[in-house]
Protein backbone atom coordinates (compact mmCIF):
# COMPACT_ATOMS: atom_id res chain seq x y z
CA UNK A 1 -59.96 -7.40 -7.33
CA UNK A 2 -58.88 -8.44 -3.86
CA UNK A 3 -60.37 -11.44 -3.83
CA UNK A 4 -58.50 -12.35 -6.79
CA UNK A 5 -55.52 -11.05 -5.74
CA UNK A 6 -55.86 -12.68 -2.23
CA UNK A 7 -56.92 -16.18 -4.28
CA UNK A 8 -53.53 -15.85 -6.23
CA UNK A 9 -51.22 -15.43 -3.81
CA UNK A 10 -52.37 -18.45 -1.67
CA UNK A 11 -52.23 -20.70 -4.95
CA UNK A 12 -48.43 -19.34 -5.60
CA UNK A 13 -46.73 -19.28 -2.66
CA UNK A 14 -43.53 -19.64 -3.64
CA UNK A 15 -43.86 -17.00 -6.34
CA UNK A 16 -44.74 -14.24 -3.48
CA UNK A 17 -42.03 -15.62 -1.41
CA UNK A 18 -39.87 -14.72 -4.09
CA UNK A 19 -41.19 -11.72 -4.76
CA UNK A 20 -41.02 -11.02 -0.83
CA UNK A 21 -37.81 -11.82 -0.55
CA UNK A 22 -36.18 -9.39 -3.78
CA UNK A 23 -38.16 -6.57 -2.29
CA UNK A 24 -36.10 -7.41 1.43
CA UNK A 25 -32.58 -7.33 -0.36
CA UNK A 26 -33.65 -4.06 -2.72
CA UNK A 27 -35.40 -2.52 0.57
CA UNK A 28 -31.93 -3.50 2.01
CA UNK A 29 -29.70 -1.83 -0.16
CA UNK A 30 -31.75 1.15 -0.37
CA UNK A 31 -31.44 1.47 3.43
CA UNK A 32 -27.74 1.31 3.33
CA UNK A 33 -27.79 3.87 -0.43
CA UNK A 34 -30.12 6.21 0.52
CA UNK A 35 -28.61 9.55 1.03
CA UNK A 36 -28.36 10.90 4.96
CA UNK A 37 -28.79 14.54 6.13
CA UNK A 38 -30.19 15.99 9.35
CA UNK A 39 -32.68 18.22 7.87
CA UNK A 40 -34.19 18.32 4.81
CA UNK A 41 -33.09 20.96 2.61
CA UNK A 42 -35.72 23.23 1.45
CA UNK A 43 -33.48 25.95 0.16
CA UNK A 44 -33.96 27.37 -3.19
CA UNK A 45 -32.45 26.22 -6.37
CA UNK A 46 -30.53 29.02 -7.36
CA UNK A 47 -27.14 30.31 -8.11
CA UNK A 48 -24.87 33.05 -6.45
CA UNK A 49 -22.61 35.64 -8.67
CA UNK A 50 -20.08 37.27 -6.46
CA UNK A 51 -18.37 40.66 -7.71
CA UNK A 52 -15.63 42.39 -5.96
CA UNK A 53 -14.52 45.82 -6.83
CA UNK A 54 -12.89 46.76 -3.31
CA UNK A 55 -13.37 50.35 -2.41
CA UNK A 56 -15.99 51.07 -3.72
CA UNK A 57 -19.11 52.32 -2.34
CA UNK A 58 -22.59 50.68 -2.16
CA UNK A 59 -23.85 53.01 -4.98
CA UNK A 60 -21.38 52.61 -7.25
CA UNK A 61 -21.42 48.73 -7.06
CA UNK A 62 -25.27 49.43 -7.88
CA UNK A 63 -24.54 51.20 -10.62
CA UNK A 64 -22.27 49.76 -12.35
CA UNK A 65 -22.13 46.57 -11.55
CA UNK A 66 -25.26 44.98 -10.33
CA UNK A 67 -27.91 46.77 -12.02
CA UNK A 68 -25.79 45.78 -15.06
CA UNK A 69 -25.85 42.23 -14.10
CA UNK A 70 -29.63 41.98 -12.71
CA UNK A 71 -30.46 43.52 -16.25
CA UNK A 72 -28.58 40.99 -19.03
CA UNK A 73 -29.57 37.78 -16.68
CA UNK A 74 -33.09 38.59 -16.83
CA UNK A 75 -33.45 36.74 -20.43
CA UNK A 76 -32.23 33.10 -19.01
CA UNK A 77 -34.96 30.54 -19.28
CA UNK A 78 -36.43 28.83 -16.56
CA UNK A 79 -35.85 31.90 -13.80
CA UNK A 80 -38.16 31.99 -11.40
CA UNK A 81 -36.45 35.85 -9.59
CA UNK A 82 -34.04 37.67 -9.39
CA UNK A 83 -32.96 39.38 -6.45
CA UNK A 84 -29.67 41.40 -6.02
CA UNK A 85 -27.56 43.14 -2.62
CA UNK A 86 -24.92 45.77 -3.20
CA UNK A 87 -22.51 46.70 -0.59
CA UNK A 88 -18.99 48.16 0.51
CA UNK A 89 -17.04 47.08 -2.27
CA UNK A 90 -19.39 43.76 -3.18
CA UNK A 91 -22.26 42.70 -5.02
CA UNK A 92 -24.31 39.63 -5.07
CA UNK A 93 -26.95 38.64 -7.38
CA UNK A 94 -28.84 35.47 -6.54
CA UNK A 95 -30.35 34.00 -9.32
CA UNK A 96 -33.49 31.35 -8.59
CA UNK A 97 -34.35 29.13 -10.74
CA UNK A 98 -37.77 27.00 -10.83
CA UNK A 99 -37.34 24.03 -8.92
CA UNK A 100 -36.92 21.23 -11.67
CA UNK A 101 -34.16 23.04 -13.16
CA UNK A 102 -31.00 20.92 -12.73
CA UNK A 103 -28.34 22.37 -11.00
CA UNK A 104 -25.57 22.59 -13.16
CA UNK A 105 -28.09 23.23 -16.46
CA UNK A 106 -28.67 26.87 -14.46
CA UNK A 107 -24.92 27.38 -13.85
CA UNK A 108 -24.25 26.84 -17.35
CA UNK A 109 -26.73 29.38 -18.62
CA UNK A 110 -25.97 31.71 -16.19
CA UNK A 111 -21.99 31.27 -16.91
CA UNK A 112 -23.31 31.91 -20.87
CA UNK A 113 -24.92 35.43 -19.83
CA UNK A 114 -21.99 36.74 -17.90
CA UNK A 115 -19.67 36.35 -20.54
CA UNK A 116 -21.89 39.02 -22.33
CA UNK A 117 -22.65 40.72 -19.80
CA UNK A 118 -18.74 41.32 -18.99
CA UNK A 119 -17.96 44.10 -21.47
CA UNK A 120 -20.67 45.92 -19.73
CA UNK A 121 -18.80 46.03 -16.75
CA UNK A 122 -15.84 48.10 -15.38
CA UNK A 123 -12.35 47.12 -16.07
CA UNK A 124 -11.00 44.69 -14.25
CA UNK A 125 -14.06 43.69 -12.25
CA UNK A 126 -15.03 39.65 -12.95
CA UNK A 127 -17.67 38.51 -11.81
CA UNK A 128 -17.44 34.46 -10.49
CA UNK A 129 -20.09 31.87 -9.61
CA UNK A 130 -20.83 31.25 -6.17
CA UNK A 131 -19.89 27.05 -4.72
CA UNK A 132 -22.37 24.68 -6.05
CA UNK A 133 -23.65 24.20 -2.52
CA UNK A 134 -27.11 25.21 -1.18
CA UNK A 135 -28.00 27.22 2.13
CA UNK A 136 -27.48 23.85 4.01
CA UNK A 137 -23.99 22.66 2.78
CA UNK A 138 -22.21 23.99 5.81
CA UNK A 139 -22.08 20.41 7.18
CA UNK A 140 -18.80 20.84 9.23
CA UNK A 141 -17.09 23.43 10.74
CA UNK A 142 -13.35 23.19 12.52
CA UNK A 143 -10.81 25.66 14.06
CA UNK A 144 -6.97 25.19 14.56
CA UNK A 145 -5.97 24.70 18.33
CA UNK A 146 -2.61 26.34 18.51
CA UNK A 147 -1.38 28.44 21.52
CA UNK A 148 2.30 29.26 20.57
CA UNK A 149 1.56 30.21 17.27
CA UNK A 150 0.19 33.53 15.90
CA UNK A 151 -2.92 34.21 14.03
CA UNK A 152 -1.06 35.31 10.51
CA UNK A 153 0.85 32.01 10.90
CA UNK A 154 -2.16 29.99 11.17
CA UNK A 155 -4.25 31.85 9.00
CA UNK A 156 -1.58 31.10 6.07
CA UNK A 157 -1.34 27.57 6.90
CA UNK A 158 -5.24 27.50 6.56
CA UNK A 159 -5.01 29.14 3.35
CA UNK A 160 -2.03 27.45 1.50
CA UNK A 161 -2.68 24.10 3.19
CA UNK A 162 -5.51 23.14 4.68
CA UNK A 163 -7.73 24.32 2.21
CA UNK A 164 -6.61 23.11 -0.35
CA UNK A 165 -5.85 19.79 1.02
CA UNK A 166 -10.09 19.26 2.12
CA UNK A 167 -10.76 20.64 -1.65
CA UNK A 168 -10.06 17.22 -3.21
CA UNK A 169 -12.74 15.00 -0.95
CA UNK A 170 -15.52 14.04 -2.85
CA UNK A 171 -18.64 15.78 -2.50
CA UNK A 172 -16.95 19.17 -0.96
CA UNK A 173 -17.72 22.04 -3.14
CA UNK A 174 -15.71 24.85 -1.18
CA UNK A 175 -13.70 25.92 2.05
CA UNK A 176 -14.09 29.19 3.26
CA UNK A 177 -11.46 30.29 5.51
CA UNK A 178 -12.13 32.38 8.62
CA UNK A 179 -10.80 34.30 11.36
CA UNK A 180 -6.81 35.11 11.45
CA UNK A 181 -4.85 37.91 9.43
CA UNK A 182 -4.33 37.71 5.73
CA UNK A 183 -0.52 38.59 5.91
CA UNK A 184 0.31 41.13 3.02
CA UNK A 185 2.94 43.65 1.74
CA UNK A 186 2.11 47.14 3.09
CA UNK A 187 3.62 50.27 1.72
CA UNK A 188 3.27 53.12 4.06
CA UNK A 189 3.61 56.25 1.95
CA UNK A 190 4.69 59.89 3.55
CA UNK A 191 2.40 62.08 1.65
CA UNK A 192 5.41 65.06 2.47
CA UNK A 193 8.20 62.86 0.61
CA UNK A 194 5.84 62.57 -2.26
CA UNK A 195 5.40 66.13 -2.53
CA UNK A 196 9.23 66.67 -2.28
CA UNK A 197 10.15 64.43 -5.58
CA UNK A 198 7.03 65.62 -7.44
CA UNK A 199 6.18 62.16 -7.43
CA UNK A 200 2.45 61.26 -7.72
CA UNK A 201 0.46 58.09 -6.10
CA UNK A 202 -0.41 56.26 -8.95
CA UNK A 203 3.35 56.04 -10.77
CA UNK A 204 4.20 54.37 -6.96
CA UNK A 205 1.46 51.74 -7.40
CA UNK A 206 2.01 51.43 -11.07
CA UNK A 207 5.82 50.84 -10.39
CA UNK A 208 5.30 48.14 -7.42
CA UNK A 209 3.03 46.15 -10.00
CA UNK A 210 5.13 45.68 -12.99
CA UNK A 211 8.20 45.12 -11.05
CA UNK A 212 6.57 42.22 -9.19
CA UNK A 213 6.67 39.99 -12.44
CA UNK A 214 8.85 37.02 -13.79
CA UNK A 215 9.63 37.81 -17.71
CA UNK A 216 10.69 35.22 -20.26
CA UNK A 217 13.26 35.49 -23.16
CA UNK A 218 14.47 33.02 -25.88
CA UNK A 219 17.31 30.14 -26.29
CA UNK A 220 20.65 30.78 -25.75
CA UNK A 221 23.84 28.35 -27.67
CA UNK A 222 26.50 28.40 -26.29
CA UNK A 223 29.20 25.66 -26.67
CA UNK A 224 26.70 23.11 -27.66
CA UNK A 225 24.96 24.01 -24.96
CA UNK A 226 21.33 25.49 -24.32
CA UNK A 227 20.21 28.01 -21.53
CA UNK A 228 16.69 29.14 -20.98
CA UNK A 229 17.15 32.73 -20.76
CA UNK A 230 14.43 34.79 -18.20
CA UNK A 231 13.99 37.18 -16.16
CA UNK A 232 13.39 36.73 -12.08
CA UNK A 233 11.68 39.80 -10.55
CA UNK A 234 8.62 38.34 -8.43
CA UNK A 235 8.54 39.74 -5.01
CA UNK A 236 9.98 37.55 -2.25
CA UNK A 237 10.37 39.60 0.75
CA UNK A 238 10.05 43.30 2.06
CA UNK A 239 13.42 44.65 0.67
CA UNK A 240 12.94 43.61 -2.94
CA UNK A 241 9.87 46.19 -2.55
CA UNK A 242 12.02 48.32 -0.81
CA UNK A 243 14.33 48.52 -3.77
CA UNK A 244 12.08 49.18 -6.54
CA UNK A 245 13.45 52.64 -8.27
CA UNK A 246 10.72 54.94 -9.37
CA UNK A 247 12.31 58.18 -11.25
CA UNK A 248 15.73 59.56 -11.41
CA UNK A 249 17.06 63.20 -10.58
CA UNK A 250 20.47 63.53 -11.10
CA UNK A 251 21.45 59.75 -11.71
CA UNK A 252 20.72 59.38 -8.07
CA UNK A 253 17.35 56.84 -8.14
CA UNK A 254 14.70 57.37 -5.89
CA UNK A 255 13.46 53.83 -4.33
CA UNK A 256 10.53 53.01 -2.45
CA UNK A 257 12.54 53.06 0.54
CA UNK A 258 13.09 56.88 -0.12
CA UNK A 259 9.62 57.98 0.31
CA UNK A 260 7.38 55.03 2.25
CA UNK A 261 8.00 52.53 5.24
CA UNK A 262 7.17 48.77 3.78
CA UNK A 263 6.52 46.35 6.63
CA UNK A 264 4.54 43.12 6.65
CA UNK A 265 0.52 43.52 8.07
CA UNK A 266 -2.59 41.84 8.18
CA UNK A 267 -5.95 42.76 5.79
CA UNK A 268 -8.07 45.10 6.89
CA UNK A 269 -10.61 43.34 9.39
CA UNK A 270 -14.41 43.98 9.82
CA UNK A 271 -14.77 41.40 12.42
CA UNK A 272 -13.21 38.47 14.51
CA UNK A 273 -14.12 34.62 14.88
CA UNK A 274 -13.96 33.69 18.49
CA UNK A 275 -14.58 30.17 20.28
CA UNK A 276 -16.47 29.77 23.52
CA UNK A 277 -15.18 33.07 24.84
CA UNK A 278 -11.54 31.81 24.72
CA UNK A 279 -9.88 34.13 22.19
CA UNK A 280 -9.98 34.68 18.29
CA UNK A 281 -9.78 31.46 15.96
CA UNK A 282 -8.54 30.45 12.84
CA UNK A 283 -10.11 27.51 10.66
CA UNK A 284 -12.79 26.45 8.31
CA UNK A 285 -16.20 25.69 7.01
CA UNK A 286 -16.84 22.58 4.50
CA UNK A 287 -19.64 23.20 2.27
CA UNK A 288 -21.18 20.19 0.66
CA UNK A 289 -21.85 19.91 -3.23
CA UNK A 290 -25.59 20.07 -3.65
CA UNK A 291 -27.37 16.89 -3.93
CA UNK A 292 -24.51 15.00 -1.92
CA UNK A 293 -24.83 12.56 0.61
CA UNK A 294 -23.76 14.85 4.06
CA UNK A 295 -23.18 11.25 6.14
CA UNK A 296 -20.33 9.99 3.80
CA UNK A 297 -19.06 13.25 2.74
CA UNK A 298 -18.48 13.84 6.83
CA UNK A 299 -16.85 10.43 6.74
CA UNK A 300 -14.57 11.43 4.23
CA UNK A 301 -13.78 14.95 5.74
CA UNK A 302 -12.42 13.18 9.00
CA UNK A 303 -10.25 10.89 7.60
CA UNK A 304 -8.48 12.94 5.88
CA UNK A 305 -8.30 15.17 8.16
CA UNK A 306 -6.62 12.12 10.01
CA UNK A 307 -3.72 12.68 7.30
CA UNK A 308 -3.44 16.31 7.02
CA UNK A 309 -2.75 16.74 10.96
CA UNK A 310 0.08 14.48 10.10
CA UNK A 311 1.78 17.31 7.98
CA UNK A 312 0.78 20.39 10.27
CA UNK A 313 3.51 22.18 12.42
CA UNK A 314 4.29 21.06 16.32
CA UNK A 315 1.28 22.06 18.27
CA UNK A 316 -0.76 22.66 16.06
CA UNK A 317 -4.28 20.02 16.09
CA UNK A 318 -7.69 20.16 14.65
CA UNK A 319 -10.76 21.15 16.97
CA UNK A 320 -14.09 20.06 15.49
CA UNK A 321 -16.64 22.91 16.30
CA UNK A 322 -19.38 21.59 14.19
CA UNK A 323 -20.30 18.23 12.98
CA UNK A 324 -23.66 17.53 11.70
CA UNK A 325 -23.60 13.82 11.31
CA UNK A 326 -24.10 13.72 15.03
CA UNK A 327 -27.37 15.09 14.55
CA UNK A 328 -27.51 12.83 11.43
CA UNK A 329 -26.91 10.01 13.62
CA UNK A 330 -29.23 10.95 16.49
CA UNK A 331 -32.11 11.15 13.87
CA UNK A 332 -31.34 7.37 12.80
CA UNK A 333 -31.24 6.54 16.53
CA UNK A 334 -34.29 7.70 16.86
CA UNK A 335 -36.45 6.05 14.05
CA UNK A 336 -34.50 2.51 14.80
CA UNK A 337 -35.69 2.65 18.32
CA UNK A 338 -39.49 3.86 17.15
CA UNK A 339 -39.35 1.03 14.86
CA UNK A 340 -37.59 -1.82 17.41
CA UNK A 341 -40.07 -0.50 20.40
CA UNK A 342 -43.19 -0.62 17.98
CA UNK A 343 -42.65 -4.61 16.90
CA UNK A 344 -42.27 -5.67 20.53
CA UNK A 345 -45.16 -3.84 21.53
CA UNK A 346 -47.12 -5.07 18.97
CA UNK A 347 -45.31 -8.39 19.74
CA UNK A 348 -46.71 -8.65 22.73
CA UNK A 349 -50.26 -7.43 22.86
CA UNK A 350 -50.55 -10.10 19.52
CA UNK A 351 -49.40 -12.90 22.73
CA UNK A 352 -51.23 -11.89 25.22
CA UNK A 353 -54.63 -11.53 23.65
CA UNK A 354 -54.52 -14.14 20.63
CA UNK A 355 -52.28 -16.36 21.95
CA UNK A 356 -50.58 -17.24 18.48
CA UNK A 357 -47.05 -16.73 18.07
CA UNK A 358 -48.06 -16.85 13.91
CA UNK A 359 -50.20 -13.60 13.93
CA UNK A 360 -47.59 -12.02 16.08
CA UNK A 361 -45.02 -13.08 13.26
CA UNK A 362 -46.92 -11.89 10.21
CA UNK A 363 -47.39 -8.43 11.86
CA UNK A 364 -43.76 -8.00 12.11
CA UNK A 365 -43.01 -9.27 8.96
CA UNK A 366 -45.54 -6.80 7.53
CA UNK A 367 -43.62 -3.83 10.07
CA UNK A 368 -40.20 -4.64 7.98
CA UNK A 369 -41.39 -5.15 4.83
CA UNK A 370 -43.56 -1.47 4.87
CA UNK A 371 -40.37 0.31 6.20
CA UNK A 372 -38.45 -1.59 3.48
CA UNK A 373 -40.73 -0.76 0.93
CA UNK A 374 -40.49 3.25 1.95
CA UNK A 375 -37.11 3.65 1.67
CA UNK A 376 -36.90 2.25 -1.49
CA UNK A 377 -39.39 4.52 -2.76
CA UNK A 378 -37.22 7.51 -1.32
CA UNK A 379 -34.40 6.30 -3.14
CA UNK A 380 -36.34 5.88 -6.39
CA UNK A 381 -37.67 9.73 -5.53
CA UNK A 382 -34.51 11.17 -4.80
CA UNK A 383 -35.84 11.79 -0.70
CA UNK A 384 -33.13 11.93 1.56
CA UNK A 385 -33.24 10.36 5.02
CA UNK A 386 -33.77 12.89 7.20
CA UNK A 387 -35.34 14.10 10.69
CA UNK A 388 -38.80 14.67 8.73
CA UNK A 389 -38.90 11.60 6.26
CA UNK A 390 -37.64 9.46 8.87
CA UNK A 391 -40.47 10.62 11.45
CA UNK A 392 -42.92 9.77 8.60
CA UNK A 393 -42.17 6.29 8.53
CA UNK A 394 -42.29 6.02 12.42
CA UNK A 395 -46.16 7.65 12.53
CA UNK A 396 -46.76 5.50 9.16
CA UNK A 397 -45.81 2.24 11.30
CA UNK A 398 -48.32 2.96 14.05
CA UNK A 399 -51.05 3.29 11.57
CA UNK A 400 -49.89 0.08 9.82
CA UNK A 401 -49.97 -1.60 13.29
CA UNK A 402 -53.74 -1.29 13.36
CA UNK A 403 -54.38 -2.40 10.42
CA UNK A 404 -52.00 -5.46 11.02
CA UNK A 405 -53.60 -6.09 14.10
CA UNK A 406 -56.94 -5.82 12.68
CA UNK A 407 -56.52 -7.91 9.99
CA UNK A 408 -54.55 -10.79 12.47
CA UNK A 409 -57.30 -10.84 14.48
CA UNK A 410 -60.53 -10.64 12.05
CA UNK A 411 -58.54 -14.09 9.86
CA UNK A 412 -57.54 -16.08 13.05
CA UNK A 413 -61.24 -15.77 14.63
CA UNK A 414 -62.77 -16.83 10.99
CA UNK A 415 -60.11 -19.89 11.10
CA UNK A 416 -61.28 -20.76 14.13
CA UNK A 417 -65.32 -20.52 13.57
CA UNK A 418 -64.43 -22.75 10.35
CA UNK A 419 -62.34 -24.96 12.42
CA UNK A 420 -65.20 -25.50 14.99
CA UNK A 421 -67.95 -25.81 12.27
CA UNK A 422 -65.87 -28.39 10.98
């Protein structure tokens, strides 16, 4: 079979040539195609449902809301476990699937059961999907550098700006914010003021929310003309809260103002963010959609980046505080100089002890065409390039140098016993 196959290619030459030089150009576009990542990502193929039900204690967010959830998502097909955490006012369920489930199939199924599963649950508590990212997508990381202004201020500008602004590059499935204060409305209540008007808790919370609300009416004619008749009431600013009545005695209205002390404060924190011991940060992490390529999705994070600084307040500048395709492009670095220091090696020790510049050729040729070859079938196999597939092909070159060698040597010293016979 050899034989033949040895006999064949010397009587078609310029068929193999051919053939030779398609496999260069498709081992060539695979190269520059194949998807890039430091590591390869061994995480599981599964998918994350967050609940939030804030107050709550760890029990009761086992009880009624993941034990619920672990029990109606047991009946999805294709599950390989289920495994669930409850705590202070959250729950997560992680749902893993087997591992030649696609992706977005399991998200689908999974969206199907909680929509069953939702009257099961207390009012008011949704539970979402988790970013279509795996436990590697954090692929860049970035604070804001900005000494004169305050941590609400920059936390807000994260939030209402930044995010959403790094949402639309392709291949970026989420930003989570961290570190800063989440500015909000708080009401302050005196709990003797209360007592005073007879005035319980839950009317004060129940007034606040449906007096924070835009309402719409019909057409109005009037002299030919139309108006859109509504009604403004969404809250703008501390003394609109302020002024919210909430009962009568005596036609004199009792406000908010009457009985609690509204100011503007940040979210209750359970940590901080901080940067290389030089004070608390505000900024962001980029997950990657799963099955992305991390390289060009980092390319495409930085530039626009590049145009989002351009609308960001004076003083105010990116820091980068995590970057993976620098360990990306350390792990090419690495396999091009394997590859570049293995042909002139070989290169050499083919001149020195044959003395044919031919042999030395073909073994190189062979070199390029076997790392050629590999990353087109990586491509084909959906393998990304990575620190471990990469190092691969570098061992898998030094044991096709042997063979090269080998071979080199054993045809040139028949060629030359037939030459001298001759």
């Amino acid at each position: 079979m050899i034989s033949n196959s040895i006999k064949w290619a010397l009587k078609n030459r310029m068929v193999v040539l051919l053939i030779a030089a398609a496999v260069t150009v498709y081992g060539f576009y695979s190269v520059k195609n194949t998807k890039v990542d430091a590591i390869p990502d061994l995480s599981e193929n599964q998918v994350i449902i967050f609940t939030e039900w804030m107050g709550r204690s760890p029990q009761i967010m086992e009880d009624q809301v993941t034990y619920p959830l672990v029990s109606n998502l047991q009946g999805i097909p294709k599950i390989k476990n289920i495994r669930a955490n409850s705590m202070f006012g959250m729950s997560f369920v992680f749902v893993v699937f087997e591992d030649a489930v696609d992706i977005y199939w399991a998200r689908t199924r999974v969206l199907e059961r909680l929509n069953y599963a939702q009257r099961l649950l207390p009012p008011a508590v949704v539970p979402t999907l988790g970013p279509d990212g795996t436990g590697l997508g954090h692929i860049f990381w970035y604070t804001l550098d900005a000494p004169s202004h305050d941590l609400g201020e920059l936390r807000a500008l994260q939030d209402w700006y930044i995010k959403f602004a790094l949402q639309t590059v392709p291949g970026v499935s989420e930003v989570a914010s961290f570190g800063g204060f989440q500015k909000q409305y708080q009401v302050v209540i005196d709990p003797h003021k209360l007592t005073y008007y007879n005035i319980p808790v839950m009317d004060v919370i129940e007034k606040i929310r449906v007096n924070n609300n835009d309402v719409g009416g019909r057409k109005f004619e009037m002299a030919d003309m139309g108006y859109i008749v509504r009604g403004v009431g969404y809250i703008t600013q501390i003394k609109d809260i302020e002024e919210i009545p909430l009962m009568t005695q005596g036609s004199v209205p009792i406000r908010v103002k009457d009985i609690a002390t509204v100011q503007m404060g940040g979210e209750l924190r359970l940590g901080i963010v901080e940067e290389n011991g030089e004070g608390e940060k505000v900024g962001g992490i980029v997950v990657m959609r799963y099955g992305e390529n991390a390289k060009e999705v980092i390319d495409n994070i930085k530039e626009k980046l590049t145009d989002v600084e351009k609308g960001l307040p004076p003083g105010v500048k990116f820091h980068v505080a995590y970057d993976r395709s620098d360990l990306i492009e350390a792990t090419i670095a690495t396999l091009r100089e394997a590859v570049i220091e293995e042909i002139i090696v070989v290169t050499l020790v083919l001149l020195i002890f044959l003395l044919h510049v031919r042999s030395a050729v073909i073994v190189v040729i062979t070199i390029i065409m076997s790392v050629l070859i590999s990353f087109i079938m990586m491509a084909w196999f959906g393998v990304t390039s990575n620190i471990m597939s990469l190092a691969g092909v570098a061992l898998a070159v030094g044991d096709l140098v042997d063979a090269g060698i080998v071979m080199v040597e054993n045809a040139l010293k028949s060629i030359t016993e037939e030459t001298e016979l001759t």
